[in-house]
Protein backbone atom coordinates (compact mmCIF):
# COMPACT_ATOMS: atom_id res chain seq x y z
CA UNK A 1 0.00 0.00 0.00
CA UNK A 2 2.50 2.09 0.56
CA UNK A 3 3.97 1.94 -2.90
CA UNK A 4 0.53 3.23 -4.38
CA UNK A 5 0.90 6.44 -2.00
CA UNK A 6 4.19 7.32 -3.45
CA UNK A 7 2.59 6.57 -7.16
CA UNK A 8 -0.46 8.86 -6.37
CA UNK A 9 1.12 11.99 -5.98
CA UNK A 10 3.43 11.46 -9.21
CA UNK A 11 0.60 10.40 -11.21
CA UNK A 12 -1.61 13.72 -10.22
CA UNK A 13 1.13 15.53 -11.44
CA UNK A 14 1.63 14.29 -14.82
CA UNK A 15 -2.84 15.15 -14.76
CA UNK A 16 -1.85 18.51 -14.25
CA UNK A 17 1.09 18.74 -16.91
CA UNK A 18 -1.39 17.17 -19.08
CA UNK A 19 -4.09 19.31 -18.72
CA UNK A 20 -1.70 22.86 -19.10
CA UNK A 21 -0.46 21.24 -22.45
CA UNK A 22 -4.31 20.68 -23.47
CA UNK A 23 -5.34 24.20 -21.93
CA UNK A 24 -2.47 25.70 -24.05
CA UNK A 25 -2.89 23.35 -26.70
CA UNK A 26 -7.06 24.89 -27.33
CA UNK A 27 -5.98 28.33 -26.69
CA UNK A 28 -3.75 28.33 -29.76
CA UNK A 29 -5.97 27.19 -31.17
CA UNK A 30 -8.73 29.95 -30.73
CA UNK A 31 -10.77 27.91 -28.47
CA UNK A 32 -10.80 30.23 -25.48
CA UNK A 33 -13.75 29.01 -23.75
CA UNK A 34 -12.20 25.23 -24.10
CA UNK A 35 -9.16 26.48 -22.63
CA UNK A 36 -10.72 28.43 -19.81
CA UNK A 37 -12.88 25.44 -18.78
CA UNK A 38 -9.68 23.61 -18.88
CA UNK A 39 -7.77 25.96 -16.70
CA UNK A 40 -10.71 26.21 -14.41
CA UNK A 41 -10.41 22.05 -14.09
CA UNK A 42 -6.81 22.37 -13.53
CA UNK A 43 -7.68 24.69 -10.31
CA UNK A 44 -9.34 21.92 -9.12
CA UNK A 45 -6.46 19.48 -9.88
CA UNK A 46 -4.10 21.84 -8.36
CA UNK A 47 -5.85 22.26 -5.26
CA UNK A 48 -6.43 18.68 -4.37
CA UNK A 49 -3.07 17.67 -5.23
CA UNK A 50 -1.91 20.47 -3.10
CA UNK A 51 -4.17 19.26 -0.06
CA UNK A 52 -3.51 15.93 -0.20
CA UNK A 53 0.03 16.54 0.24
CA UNK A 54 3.32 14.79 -0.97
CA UNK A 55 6.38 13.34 0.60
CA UNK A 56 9.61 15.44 1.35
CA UNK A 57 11.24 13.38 -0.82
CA UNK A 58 9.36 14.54 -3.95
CA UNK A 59 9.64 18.07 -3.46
CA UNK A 60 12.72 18.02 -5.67
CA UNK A 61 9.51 17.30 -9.04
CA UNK A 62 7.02 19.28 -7.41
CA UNK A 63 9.23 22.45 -7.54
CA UNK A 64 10.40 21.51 -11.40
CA UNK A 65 7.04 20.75 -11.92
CA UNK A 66 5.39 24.27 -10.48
CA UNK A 67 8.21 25.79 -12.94
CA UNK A 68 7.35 23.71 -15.48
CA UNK A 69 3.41 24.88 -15.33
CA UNK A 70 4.67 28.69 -14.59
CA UNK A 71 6.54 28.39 -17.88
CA UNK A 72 3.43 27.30 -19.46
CA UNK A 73 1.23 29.78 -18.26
CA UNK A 74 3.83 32.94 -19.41
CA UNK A 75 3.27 31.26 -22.93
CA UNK A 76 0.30 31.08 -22.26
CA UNK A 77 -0.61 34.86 -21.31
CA UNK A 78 1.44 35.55 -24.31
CA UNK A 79 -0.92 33.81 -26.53
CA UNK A 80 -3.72 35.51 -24.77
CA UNK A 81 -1.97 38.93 -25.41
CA UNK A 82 -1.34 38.46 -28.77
CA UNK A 83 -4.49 37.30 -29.52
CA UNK A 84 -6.34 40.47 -27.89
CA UNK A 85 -4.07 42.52 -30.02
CA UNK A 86 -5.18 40.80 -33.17
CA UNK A 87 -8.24 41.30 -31.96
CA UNK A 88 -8.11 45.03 -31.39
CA UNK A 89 -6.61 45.34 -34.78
CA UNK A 90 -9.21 43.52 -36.62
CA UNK A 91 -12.18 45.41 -34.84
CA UNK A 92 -9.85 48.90 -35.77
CA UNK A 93 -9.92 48.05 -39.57
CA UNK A 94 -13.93 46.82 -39.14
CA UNK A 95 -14.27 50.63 -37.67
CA UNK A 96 -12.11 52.38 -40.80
CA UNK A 97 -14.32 50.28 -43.42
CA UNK A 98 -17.37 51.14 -41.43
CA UNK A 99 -16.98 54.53 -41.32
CA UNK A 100 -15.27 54.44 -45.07
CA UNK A 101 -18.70 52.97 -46.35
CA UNK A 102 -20.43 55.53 -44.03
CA UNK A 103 -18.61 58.11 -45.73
CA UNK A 104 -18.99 56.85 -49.23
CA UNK A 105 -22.55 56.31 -48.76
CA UNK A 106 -23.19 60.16 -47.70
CA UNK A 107 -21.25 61.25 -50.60
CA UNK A 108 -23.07 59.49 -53.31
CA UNK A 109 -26.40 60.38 -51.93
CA UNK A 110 -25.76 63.65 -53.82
């Protein structure tokens, strides 16, 4: 029995890896409400891995692992960032054709 208690913890982990590469994974992807659902399930992960607690000895892979998923979630923001941007530069041109057709429109009424 005790064997399985010093699987558990390792096996949560590699949940949790999993689950940043699929959150990361939908985001590129443009599938922000899969990837927030995602990141809302890893909470969950997080916190009952956290609660449950691990041995001293593992702390060495828990700490690589926390960098691992801090790594992931910079790229992550990054994705986020960049896609807002797009986004804010898609809706600017949407404005300049709107108002260009606007414009165009007034014009040729007369």
């Amino acid at each position: 029995m005790q064997q399985q208690a010093e699987i558990m913890p390792a096996d949560k982990w590699l949940a949790i890896e999993a689950q940043s590469h699929q959150i990361y994974t939908k985001a590129a992807q443009g599938l922000w409400q899969d990837a927030m659902e995602l990141y809302l399930q890893r909470q969950s992960l997080l916190e009952e891995f956290f609660t449950a607690g691990f041995a001293a000895a593992d702390a060495v892979w828990v700490e690589s692992g926390i960098r691992q998923l801090i790594s992931c979630d910079r790229a992550l923001k990054l994705l986020a960032e960049n896609s807002r941007d797009a986004m804010a530069v898609e809706f600017r041109n949407l404005n300049q054709t709107e108002r260009a057709a606007r414009a165009y429109h007034s014009t040729s009424k007369y």
